[in-house]
C-alpha atoms as a PDB file:
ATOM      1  CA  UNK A   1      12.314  33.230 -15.314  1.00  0.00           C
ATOM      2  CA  UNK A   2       8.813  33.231 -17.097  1.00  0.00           C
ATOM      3  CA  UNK A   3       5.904  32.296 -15.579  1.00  0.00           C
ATOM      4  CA  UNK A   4       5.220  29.418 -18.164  1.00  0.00           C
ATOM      5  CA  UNK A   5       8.773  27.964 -17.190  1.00  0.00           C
ATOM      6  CA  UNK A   6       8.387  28.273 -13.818  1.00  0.00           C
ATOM      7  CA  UNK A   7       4.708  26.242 -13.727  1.00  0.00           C
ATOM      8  CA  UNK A   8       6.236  23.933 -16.490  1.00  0.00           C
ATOM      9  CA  UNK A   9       9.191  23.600 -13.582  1.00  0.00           C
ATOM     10  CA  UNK A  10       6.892  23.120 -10.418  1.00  0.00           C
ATOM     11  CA  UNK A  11       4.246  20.346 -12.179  1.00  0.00           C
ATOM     12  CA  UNK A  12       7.682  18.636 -13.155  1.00  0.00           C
ATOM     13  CA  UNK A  13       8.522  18.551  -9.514  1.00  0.00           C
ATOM     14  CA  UNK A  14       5.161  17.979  -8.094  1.00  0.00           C
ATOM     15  CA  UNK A  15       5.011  14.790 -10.750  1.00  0.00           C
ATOM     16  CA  UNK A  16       8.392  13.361  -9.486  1.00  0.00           C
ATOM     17  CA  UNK A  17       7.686  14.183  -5.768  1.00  0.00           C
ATOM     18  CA  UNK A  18       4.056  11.669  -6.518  1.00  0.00           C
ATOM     19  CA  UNK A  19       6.091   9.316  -8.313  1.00  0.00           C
ATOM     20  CA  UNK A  20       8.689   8.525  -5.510  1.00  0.00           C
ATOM     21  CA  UNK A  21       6.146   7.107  -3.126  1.00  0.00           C
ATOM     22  CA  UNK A  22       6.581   3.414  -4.329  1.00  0.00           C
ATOM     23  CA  UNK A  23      10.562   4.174  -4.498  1.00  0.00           C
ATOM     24  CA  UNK A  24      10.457   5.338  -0.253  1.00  0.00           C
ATOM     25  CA  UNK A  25       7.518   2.323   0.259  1.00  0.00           C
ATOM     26  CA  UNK A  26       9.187  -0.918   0.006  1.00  0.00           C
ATOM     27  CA  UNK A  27       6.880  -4.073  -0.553  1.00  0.00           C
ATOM     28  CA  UNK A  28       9.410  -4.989   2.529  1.00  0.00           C
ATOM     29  CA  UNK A  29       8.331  -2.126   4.699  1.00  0.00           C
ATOM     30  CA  UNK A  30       4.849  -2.847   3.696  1.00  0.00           C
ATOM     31  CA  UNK A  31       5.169  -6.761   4.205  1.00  0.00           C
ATOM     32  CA  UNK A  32       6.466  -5.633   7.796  1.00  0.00           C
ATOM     33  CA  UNK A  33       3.774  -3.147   8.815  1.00  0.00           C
ATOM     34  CA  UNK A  34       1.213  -5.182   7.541  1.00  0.00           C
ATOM     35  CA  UNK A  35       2.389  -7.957   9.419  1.00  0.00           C
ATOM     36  CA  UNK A  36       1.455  -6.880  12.572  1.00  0.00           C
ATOM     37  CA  UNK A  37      -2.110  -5.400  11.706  1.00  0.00           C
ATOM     38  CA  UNK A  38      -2.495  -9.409  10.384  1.00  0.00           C
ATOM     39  CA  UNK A  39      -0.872 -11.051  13.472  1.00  0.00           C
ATOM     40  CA  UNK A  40       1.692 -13.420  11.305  1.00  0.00           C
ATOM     41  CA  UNK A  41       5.701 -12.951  10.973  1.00  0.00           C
ATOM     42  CA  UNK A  42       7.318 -10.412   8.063  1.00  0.00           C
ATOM     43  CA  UNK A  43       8.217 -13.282   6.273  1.00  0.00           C
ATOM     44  CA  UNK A  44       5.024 -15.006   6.036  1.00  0.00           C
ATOM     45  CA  UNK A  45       3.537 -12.151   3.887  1.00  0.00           C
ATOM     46  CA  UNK A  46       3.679 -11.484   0.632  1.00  0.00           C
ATOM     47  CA  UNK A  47       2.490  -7.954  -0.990  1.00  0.00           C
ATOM     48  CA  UNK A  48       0.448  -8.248  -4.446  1.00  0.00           C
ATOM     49  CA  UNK A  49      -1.569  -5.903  -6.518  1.00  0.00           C
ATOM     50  CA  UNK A  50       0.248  -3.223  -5.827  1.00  0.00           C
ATOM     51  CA  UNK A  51      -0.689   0.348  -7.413  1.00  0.00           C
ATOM     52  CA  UNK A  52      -0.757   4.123  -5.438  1.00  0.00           C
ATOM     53  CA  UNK A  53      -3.004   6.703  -5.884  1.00  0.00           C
ATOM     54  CA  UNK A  54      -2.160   9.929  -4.243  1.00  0.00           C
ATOM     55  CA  UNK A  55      -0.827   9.561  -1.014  1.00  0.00           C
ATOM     56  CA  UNK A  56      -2.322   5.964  -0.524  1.00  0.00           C
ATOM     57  CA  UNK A  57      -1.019   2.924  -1.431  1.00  0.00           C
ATOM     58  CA  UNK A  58      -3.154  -0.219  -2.178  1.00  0.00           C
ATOM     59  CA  UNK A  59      -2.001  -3.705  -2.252  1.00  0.00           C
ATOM     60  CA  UNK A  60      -3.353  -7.490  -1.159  1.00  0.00           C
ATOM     61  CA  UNK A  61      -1.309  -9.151   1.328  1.00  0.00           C
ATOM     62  CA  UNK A  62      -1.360 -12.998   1.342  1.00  0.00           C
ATOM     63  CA  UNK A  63      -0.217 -15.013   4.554  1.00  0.00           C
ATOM     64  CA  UNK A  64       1.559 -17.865   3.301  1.00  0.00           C
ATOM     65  CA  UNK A  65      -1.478 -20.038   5.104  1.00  0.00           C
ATOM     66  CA  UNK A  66      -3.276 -19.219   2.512  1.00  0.00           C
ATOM     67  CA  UNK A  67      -5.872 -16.062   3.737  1.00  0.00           C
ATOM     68  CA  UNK A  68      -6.205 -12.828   1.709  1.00  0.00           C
ATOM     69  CA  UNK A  69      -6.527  -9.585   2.761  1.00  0.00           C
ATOM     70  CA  UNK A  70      -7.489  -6.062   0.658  1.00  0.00           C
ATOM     71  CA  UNK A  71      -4.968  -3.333   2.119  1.00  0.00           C
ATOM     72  CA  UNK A  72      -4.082   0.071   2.300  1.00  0.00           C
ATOM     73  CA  UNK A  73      -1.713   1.947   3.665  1.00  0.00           C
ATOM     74  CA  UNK A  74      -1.040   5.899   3.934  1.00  0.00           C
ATOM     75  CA  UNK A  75       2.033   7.737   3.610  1.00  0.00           C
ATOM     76  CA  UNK A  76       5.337   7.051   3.033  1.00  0.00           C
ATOM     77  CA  UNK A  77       6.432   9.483   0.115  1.00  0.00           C
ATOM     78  CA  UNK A  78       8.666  12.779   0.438  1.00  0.00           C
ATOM     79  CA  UNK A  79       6.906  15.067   1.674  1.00  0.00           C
ATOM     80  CA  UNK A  80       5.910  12.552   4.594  1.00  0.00           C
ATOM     81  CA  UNK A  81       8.963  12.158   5.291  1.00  0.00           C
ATOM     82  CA  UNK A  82       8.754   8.464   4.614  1.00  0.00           C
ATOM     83  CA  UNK A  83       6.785   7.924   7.756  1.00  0.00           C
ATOM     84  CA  UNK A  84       3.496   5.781   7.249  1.00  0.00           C
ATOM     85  CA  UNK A  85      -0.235   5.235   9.265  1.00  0.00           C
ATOM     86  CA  UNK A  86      -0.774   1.943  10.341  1.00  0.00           C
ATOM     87  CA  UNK A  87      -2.186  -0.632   7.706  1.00  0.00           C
ATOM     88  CA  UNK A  88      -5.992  -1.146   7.218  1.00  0.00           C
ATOM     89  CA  UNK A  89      -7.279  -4.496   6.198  1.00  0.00           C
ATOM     90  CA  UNK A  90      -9.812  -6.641   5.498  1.00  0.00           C
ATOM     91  CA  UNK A  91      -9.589 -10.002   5.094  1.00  0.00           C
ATOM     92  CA  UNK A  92     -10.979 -11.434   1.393  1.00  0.00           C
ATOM     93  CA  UNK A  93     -13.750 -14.463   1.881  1.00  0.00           C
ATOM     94  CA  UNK A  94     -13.745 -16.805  -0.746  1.00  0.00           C
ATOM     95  CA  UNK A  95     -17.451 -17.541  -2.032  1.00  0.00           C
ATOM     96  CA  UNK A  96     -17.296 -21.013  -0.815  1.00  0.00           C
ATOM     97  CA  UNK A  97     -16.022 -20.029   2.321  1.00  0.00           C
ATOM     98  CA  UNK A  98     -19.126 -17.386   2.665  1.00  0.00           C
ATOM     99  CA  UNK A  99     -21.615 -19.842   1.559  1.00  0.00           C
ATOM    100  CA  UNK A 100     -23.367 -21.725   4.958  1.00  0.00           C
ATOM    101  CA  UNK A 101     -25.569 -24.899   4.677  1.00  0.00           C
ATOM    102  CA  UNK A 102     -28.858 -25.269   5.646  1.00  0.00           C
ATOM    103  CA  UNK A 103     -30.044 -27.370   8.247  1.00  0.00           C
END
């Protein structure tokens, strides 16, 4: 085998390995580990604005109360296994909400 098919071979590879993250990281499995960094129920989250970038994926989780939070989670493709960190997130203030009144 040449050394120009093999590279061609292994960045083939190496692109499919990246792309499988989101395939192995359900919104699901991210809904549920989320859930618990947020203190609500599986079910009460929903995953938005989803997009990866390396071995990070980034996403806002809204509680069905209404609050928003800017996530990300690491992990979760092949070659780790599937397994994932814990969830970091901070919680999204509206303006209006961050504004305070003078007394």
């Amino acid at each position: 085998m040449s050394k120009t098919v093999m590279i061609v071979a292994l960045l083939a590879a190496a692109a499919s390995l990246s792309a499988c993250q989101t395939e192995l990281l359900s919104s699901d499995r991210i809904a549920s580990n989320t859930a618990s960094v947020i203190n609500v129920r599986p079910d009460q989250v929903t995953i938005a604005d989803r997009y990866s970038d390396q071995t990070n994926t980034y996403y806002t989780a809204r509680t069905n109360a209404g609050a928003s939070y800017a996530c990300v989670i690491n992990g979760g493709g092949l070659l780790a296994a599937g397994m994932v960190d814990t969830p970091t997130c901070k919680q999204n203030i509206s303006p209006a909400a961050a504004q305070t009144t003078a007394p």
